[in-house]
N, C-alpha and C. Protein backbone atom coordinates (compact mmCIF):
# COMPACT_ATOMS: atom_id res chain seq x y z
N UNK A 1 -75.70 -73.17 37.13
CA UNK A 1 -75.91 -74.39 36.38
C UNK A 1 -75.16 -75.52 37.10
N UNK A 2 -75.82 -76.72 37.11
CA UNK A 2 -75.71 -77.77 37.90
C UNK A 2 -74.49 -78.61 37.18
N UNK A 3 -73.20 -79.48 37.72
CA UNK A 3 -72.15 -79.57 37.05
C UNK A 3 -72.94 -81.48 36.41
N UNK A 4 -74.31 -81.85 36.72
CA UNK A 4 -74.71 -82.51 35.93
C UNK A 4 -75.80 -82.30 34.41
N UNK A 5 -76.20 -81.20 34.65
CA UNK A 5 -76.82 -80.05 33.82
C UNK A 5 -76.70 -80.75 32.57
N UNK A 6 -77.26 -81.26 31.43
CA UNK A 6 -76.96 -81.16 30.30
C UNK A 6 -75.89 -80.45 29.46
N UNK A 7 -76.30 -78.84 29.69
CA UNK A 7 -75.62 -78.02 28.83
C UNK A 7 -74.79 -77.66 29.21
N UNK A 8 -74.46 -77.98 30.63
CA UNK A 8 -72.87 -77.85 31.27
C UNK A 8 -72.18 -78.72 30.95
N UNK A 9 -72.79 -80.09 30.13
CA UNK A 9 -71.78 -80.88 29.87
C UNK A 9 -71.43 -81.22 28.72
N UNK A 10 -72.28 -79.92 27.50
CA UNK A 10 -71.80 -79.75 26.03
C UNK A 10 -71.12 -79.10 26.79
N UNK A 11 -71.23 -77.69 27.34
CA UNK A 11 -70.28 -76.61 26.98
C UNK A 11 -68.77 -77.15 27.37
N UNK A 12 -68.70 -78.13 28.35
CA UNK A 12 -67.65 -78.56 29.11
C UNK A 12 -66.43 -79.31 27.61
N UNK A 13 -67.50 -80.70 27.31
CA UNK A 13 -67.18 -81.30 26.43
C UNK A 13 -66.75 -80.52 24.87
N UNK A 14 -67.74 -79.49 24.73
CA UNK A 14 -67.24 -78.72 23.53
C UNK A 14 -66.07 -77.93 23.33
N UNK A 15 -65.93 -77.24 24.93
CA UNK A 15 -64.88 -76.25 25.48
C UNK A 15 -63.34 -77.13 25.36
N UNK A 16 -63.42 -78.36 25.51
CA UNK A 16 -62.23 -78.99 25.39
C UNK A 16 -62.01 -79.18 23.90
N UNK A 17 -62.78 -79.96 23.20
CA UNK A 17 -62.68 -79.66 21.62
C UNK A 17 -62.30 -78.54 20.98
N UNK A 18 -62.48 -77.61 21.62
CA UNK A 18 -61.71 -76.29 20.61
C UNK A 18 -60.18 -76.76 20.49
N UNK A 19 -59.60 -77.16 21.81
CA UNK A 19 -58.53 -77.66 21.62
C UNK A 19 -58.15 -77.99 20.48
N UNK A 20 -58.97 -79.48 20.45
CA UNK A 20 -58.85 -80.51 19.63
C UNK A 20 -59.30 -80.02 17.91
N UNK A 21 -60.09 -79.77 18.08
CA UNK A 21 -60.50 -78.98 16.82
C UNK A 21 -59.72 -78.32 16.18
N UNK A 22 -58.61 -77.30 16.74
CA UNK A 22 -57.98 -76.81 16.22
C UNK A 22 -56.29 -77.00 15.93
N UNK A 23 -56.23 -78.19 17.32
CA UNK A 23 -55.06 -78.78 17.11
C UNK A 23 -54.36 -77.96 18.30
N UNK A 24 -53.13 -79.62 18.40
CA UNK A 24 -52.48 -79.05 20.63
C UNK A 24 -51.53 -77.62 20.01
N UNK A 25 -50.97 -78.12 18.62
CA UNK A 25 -49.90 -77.24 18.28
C UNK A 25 -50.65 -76.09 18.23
N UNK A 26 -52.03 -75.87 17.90
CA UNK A 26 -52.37 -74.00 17.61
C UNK A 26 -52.57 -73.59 18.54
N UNK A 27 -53.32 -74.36 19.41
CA UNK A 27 -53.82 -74.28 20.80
C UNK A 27 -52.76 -74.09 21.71
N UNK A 28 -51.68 -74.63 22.14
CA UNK A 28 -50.42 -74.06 22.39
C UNK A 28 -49.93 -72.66 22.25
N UNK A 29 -49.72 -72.74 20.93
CA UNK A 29 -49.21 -71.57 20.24
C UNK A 29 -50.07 -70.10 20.12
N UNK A 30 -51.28 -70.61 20.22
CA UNK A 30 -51.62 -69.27 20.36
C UNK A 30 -52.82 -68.88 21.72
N UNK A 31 -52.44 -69.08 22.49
CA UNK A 31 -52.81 -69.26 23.53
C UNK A 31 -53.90 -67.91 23.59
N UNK A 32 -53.81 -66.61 23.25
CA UNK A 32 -54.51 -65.63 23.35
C UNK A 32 -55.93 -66.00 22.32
N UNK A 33 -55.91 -66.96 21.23
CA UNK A 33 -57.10 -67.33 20.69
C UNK A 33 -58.12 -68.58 20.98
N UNK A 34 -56.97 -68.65 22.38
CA UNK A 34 -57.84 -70.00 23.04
C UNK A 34 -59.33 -70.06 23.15
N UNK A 35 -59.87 -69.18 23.57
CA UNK A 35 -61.03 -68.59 24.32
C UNK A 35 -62.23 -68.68 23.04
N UNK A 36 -61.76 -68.09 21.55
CA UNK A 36 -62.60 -68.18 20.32
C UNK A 36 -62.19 -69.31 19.63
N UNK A 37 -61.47 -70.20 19.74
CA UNK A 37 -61.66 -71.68 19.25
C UNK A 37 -62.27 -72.25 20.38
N UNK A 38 -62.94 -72.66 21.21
CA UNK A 38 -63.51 -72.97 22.01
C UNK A 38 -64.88 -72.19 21.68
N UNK A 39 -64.89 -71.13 21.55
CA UNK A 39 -66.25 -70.38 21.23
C UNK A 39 -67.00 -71.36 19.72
N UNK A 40 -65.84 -70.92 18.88
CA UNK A 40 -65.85 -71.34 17.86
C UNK A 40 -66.81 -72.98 17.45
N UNK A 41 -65.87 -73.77 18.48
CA UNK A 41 -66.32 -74.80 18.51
C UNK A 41 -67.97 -75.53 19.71
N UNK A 42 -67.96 -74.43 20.62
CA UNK A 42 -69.29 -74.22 21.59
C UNK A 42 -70.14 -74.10 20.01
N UNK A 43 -70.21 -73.18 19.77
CA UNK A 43 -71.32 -72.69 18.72
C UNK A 43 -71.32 -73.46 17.29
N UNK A 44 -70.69 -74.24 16.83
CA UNK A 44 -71.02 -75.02 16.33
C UNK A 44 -71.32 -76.44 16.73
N UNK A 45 -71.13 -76.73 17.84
CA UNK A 45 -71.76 -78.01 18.40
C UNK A 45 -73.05 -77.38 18.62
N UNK A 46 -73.80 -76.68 18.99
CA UNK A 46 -75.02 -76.02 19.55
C UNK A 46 -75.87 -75.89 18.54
N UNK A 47 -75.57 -75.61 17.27
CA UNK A 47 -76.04 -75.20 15.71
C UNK A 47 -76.30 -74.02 15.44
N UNK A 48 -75.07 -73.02 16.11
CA UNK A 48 -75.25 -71.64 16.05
C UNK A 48 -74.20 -71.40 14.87
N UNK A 49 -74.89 -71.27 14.07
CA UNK A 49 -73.42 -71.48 12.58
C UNK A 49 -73.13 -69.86 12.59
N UNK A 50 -73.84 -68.80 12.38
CA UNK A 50 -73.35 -67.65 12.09
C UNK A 50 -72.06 -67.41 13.46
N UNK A 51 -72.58 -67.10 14.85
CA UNK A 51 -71.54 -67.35 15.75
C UNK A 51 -70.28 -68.58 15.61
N UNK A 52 -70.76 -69.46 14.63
CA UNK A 52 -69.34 -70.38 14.26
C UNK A 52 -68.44 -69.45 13.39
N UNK A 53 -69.11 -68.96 12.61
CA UNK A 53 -68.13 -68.26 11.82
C UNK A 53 -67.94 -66.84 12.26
N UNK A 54 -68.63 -66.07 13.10
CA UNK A 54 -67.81 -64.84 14.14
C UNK A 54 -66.58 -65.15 15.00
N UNK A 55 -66.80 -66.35 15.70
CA UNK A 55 -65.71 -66.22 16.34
C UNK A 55 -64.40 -67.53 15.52
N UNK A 56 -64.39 -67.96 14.41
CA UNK A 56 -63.65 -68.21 13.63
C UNK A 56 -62.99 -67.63 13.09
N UNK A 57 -63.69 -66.34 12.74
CA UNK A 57 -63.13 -65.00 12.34
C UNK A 57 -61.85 -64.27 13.02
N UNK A 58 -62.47 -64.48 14.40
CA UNK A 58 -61.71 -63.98 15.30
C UNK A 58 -60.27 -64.49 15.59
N UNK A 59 -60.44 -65.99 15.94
CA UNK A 59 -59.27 -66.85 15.95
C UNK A 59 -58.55 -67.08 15.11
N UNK A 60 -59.14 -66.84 13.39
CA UNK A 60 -58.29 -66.08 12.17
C UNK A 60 -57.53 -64.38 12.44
N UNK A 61 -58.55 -64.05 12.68
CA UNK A 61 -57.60 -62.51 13.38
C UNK A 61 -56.59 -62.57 13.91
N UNK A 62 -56.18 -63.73 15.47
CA UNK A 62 -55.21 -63.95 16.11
C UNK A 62 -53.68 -64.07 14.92
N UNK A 63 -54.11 -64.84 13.96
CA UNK A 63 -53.32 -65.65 13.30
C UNK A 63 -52.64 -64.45 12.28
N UNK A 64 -53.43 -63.65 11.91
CA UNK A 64 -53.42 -62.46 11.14
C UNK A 64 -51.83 -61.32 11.24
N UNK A 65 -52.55 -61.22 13.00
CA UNK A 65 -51.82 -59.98 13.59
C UNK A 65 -50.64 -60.84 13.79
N UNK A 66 -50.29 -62.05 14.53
CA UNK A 66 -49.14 -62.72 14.20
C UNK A 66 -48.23 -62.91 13.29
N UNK A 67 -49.10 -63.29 12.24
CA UNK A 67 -48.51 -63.04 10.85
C UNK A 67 -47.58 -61.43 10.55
N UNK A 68 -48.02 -60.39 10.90
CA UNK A 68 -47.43 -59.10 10.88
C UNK A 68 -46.73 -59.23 11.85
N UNK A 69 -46.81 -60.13 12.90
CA UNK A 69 -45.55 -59.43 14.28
C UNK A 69 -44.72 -59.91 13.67
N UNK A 70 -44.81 -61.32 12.85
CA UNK A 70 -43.38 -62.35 12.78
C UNK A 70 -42.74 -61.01 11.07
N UNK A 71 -43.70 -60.62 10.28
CA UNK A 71 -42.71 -59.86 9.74
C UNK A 71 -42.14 -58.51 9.84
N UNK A 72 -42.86 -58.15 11.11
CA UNK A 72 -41.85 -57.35 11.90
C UNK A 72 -42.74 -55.92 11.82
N UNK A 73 -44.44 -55.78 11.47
CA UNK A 73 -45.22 -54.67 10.94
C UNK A 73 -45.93 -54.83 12.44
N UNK A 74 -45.02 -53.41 13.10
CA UNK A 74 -45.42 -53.03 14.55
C UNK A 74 -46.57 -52.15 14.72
N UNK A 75 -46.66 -51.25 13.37
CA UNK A 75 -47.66 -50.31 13.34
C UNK A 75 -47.86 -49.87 12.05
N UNK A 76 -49.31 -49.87 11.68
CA UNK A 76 -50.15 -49.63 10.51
C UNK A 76 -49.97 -47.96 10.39
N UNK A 77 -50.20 -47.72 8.89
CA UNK A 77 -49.84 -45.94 8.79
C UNK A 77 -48.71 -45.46 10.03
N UNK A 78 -47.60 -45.82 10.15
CA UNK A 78 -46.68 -45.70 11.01
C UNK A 78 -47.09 -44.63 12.35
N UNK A 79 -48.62 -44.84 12.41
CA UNK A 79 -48.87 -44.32 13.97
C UNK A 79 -50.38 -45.21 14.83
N UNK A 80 -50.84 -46.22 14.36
CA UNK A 80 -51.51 -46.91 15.00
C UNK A 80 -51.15 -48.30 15.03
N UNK A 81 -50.87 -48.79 16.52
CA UNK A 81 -50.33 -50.07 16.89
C UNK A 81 -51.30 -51.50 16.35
N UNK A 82 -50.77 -52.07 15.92
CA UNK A 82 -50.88 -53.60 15.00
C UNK A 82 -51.85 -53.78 16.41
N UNK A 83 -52.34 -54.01 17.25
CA UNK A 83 -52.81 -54.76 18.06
C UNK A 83 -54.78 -53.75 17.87
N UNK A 84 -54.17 -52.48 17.53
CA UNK A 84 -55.84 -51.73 17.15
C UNK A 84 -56.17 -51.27 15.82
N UNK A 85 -55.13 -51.93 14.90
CA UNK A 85 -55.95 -51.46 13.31
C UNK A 85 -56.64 -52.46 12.76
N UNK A 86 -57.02 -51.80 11.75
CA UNK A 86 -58.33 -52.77 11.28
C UNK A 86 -57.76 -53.77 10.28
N UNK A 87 -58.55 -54.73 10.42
CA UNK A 87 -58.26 -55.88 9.12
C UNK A 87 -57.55 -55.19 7.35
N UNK A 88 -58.36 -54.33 6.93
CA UNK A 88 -57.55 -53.60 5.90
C UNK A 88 -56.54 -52.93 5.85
N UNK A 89 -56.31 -52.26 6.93
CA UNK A 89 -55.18 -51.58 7.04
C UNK A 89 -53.81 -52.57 7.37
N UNK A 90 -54.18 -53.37 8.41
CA UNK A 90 -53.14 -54.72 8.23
C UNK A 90 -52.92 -55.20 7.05
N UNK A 91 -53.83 -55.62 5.79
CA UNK A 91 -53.68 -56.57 4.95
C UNK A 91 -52.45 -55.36 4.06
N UNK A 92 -53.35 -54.44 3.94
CA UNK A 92 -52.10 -53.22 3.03
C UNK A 92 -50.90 -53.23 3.62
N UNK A 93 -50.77 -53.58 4.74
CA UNK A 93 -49.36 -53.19 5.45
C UNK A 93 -49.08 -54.63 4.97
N UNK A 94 -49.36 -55.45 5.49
CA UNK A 94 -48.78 -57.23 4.93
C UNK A 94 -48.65 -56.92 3.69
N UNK A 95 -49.25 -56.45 2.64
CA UNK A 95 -48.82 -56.66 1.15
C UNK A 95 -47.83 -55.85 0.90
N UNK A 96 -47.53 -54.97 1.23
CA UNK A 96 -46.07 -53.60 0.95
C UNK A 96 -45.13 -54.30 1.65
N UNK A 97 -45.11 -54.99 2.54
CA UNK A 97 -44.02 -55.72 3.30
C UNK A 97 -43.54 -56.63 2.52
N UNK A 98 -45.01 -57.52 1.93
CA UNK A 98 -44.30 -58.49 1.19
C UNK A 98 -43.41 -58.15 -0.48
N UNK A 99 -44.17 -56.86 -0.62
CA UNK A 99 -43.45 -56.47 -1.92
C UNK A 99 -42.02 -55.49 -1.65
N UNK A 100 -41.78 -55.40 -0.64
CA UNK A 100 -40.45 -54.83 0.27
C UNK A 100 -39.29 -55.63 -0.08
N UNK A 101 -39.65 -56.83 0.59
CA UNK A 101 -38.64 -58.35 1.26
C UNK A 101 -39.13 -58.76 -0.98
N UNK A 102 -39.66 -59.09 -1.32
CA UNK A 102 -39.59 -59.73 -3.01
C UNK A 102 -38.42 -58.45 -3.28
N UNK A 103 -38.39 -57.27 -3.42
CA UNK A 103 -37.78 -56.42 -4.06
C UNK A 103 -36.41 -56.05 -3.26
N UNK A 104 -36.05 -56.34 -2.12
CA UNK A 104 -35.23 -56.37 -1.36
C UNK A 104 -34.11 -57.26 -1.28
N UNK A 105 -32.82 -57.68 -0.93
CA UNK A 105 -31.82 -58.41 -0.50
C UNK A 105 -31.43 -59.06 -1.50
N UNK A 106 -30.48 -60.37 -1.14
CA UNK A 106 -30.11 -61.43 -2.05
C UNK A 106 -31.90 -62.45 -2.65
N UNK A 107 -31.25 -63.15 -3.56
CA UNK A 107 -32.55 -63.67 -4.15
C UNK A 107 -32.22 -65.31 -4.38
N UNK A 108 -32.88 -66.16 -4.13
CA UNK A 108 -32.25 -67.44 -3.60
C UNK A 108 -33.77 -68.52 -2.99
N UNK A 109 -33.04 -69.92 -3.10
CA UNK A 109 -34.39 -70.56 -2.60
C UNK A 109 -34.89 -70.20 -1.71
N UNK A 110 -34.34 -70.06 -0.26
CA UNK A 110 -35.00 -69.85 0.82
C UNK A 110 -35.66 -68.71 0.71
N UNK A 111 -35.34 -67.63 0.51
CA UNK A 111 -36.28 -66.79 0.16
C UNK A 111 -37.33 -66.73 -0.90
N UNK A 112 -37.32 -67.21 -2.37
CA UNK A 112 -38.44 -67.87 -2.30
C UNK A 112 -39.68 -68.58 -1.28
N UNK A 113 -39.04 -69.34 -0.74
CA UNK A 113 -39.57 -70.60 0.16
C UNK A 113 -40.64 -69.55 0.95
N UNK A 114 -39.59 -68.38 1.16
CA UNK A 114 -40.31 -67.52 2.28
C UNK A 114 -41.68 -66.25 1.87
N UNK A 115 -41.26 -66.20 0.69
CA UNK A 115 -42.17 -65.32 0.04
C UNK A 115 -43.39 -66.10 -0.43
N UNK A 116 -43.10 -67.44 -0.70
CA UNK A 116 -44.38 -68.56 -1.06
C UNK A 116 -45.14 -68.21 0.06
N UNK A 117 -44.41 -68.89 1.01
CA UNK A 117 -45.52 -68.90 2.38
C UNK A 117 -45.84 -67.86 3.01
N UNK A 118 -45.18 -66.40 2.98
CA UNK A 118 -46.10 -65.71 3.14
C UNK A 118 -47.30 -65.10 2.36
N UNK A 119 -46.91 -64.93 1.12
CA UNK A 119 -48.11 -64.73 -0.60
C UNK A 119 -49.03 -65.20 0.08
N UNK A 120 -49.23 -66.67 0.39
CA UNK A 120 -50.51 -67.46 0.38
C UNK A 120 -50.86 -67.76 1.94
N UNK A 121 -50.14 -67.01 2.56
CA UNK A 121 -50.73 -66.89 3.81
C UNK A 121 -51.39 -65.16 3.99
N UNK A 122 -51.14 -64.26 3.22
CA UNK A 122 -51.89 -63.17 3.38
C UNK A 122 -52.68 -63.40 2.11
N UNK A 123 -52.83 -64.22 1.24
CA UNK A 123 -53.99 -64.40 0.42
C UNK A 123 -55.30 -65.03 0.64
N UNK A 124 -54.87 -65.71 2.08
CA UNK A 124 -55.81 -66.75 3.03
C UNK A 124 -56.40 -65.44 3.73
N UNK A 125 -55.84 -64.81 4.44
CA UNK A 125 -56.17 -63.30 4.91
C UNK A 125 -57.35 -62.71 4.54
N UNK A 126 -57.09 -62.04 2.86
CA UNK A 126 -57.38 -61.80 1.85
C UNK A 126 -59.11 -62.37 1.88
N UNK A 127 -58.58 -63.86 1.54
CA UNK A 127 -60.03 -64.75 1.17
C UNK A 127 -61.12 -64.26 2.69
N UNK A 128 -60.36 -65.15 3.80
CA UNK A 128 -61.34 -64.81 5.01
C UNK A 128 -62.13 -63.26 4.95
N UNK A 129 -61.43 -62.33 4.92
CA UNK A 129 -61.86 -60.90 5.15
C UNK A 129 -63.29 -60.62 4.37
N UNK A 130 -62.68 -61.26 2.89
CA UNK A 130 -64.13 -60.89 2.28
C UNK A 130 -65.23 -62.07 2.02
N UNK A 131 -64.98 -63.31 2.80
CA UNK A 131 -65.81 -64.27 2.58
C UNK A 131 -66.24 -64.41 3.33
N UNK A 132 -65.88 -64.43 4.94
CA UNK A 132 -66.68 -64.33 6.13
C UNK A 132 -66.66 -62.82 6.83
N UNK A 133 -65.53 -62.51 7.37
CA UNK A 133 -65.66 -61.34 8.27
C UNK A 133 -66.62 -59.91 7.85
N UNK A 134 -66.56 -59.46 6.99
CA UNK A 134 -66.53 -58.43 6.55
C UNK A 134 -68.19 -59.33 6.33
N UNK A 135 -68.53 -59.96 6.06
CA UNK A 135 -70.16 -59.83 6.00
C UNK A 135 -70.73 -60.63 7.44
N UNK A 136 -70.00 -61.40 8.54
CA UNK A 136 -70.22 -61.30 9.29
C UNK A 136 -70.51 -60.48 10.50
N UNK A 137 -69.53 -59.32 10.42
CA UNK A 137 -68.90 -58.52 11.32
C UNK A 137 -70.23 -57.17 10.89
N UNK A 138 -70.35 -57.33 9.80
CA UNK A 138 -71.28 -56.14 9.04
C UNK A 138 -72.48 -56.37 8.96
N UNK A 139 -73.37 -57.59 9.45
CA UNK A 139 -74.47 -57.96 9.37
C UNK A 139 -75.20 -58.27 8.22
N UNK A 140 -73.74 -58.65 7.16
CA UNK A 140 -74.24 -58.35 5.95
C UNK A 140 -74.55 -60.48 5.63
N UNK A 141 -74.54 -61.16 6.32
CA UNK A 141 -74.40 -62.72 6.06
C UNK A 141 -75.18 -63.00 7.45
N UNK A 142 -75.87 -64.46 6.79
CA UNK A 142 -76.41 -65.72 7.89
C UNK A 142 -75.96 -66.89 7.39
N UNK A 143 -75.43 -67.23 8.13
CA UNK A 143 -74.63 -69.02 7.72
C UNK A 143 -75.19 -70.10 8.31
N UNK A 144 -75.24 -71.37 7.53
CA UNK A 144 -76.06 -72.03 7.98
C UNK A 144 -74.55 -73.39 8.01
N UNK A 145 -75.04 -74.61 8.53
CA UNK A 145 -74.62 -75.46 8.76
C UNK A 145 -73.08 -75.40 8.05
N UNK A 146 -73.17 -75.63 6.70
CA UNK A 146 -72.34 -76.57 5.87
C UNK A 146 -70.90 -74.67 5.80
N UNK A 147 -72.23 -73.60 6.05
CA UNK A 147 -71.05 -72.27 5.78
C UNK A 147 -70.05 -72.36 6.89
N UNK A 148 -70.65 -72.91 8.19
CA UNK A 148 -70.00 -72.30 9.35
C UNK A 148 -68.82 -73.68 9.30
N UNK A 149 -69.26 -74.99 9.19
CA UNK A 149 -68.25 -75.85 8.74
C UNK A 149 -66.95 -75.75 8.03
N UNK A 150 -67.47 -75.07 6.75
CA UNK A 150 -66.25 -74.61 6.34
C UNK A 150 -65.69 -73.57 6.57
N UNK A 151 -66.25 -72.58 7.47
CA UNK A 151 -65.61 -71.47 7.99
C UNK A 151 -64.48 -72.10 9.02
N UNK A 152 -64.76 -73.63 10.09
CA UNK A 152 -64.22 -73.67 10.99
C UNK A 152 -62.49 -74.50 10.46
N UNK A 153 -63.36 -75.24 9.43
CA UNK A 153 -62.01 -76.00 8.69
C UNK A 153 -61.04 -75.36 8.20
N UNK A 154 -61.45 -74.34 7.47
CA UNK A 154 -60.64 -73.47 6.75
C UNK A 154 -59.87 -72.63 7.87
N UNK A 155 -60.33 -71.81 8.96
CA UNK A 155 -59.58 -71.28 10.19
C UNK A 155 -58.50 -72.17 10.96
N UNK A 156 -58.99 -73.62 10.72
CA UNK A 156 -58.15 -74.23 11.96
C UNK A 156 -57.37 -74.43 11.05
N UNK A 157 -57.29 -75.02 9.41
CA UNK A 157 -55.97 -75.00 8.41
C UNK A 157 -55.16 -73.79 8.30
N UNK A 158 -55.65 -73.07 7.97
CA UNK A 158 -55.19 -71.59 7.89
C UNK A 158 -53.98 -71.66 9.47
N UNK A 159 -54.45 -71.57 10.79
CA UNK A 159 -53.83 -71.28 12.20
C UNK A 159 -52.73 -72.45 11.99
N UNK A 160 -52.78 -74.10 11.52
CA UNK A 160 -52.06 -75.49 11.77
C UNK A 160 -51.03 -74.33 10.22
N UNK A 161 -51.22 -74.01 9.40
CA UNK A 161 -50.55 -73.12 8.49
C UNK A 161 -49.24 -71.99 8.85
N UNK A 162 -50.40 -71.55 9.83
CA UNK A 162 -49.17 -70.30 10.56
C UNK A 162 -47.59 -70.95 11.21
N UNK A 163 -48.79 -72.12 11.60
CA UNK A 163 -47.38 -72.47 13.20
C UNK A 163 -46.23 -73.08 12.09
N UNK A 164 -46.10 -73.29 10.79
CA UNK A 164 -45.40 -73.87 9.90
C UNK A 164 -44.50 -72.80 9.95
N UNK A 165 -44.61 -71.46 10.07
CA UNK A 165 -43.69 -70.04 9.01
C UNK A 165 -42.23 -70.76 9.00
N UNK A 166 -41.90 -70.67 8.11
CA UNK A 166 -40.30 -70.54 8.06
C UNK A 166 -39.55 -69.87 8.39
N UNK A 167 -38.71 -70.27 9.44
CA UNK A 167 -37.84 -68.84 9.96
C UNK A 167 -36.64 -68.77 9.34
N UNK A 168 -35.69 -67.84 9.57
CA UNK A 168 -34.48 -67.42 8.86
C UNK A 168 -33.96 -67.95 10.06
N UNK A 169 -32.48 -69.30 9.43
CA UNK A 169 -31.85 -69.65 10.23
C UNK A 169 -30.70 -68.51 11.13
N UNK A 170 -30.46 -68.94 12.05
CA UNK A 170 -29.28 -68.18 12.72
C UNK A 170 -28.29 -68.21 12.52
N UNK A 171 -27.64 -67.52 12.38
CA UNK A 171 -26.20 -67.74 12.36
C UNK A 171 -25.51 -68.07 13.69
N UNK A 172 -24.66 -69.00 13.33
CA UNK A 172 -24.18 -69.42 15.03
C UNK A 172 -22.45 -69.39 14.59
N UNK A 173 -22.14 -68.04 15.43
CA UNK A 173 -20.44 -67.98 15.50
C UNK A 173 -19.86 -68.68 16.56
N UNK A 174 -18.96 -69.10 15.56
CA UNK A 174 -17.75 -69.84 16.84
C UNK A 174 -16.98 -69.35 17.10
N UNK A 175 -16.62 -69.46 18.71
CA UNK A 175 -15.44 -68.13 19.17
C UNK A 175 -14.24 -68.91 19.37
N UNK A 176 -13.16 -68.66 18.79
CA UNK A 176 -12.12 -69.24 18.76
C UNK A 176 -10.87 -68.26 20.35
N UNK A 177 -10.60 -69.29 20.89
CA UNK A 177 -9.52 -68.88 22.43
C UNK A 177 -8.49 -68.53 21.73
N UNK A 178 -8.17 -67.27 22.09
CA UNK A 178 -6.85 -66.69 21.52
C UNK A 178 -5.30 -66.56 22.84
């Protein structure tokens, strides 16, 4: 394809919009879902809405398994690695985690703070799995314009969501010269 080509110069122009679409901070940050926000956003400039919302799916996935690294769920049924289990088996492991850390430690705002944002970040999970993936992925859905739209809005909020997590501050000791 010719680098004056028409469609070399959506895919070009679209391929940079995933960026943008999804924002420098996600795009940054998650550098391994670069490739399906860019997809993401190819296929909905094109008016391929069901492929808008496959690989939206996907770049929700990224955000997913992140979500479990940052709370520390290395492996699903404590013998298959977070990077090859399936969407359900993650979400069960995210919800026992989160009812771990609620039932666990001191109890206090920040932890609140922290249990908010994760609740409704594996409830976003939750929603995606059974509103797009699971009938995308299953051949069980065709999306048309306005579905794949809000498939893409809702993914790129959801990912601009993640890069928020709240971390547990550090403790920083001071060493006193004896």
């Amino acid at each position: 394809m010719k680098l004056g080509h028409p469609a070399f110069q959506l895919r070009t122009l679209t391929g940079r919009l995933g960026q943008y679409r999804f924002g420098d901070a996600v795009y940054d940050r998650f550098w391994d879902a670069r490739e399906d926000m860019a997809a993401a956003t190819d296929c909905y400039a094109t008016d391929n809405s069901t492929a808008t919302v496959f690989h939206s799916m996907r770049v929700v996935e990224h955000g997913m398994r992140f979500l479990a690294r940052i709370l520390k769920i290395r492996k699903v049924k404590n013998t298959v690695p977070i990077e090859y289990a399936d969407w359900g088996n993650i979400l069960k492991e995210l919800r026992a985690k989160l009812e771990h850390v609620r039932s666990h430690g001191p109890k206090g705002p920040k932890k609140e703070k922290l249990l908010q944002f994760y609740s409704a970040a594996i409830d976003q999970c939750e929603y995606f799995n059974n509103e797009w993936r699971v009938p995308v992925s299953h051949i069980r859905g065709k999306y048309s314009e306005p579905d794949a739209r809000a498939a893409l809005i809702r993914a790129r909020d959801f990912m601009n969501m993640l890069i928020q997590v709240p971390r547990k501050e550090k403790r920083h000791e001071t060493k006193t010269k004896s």
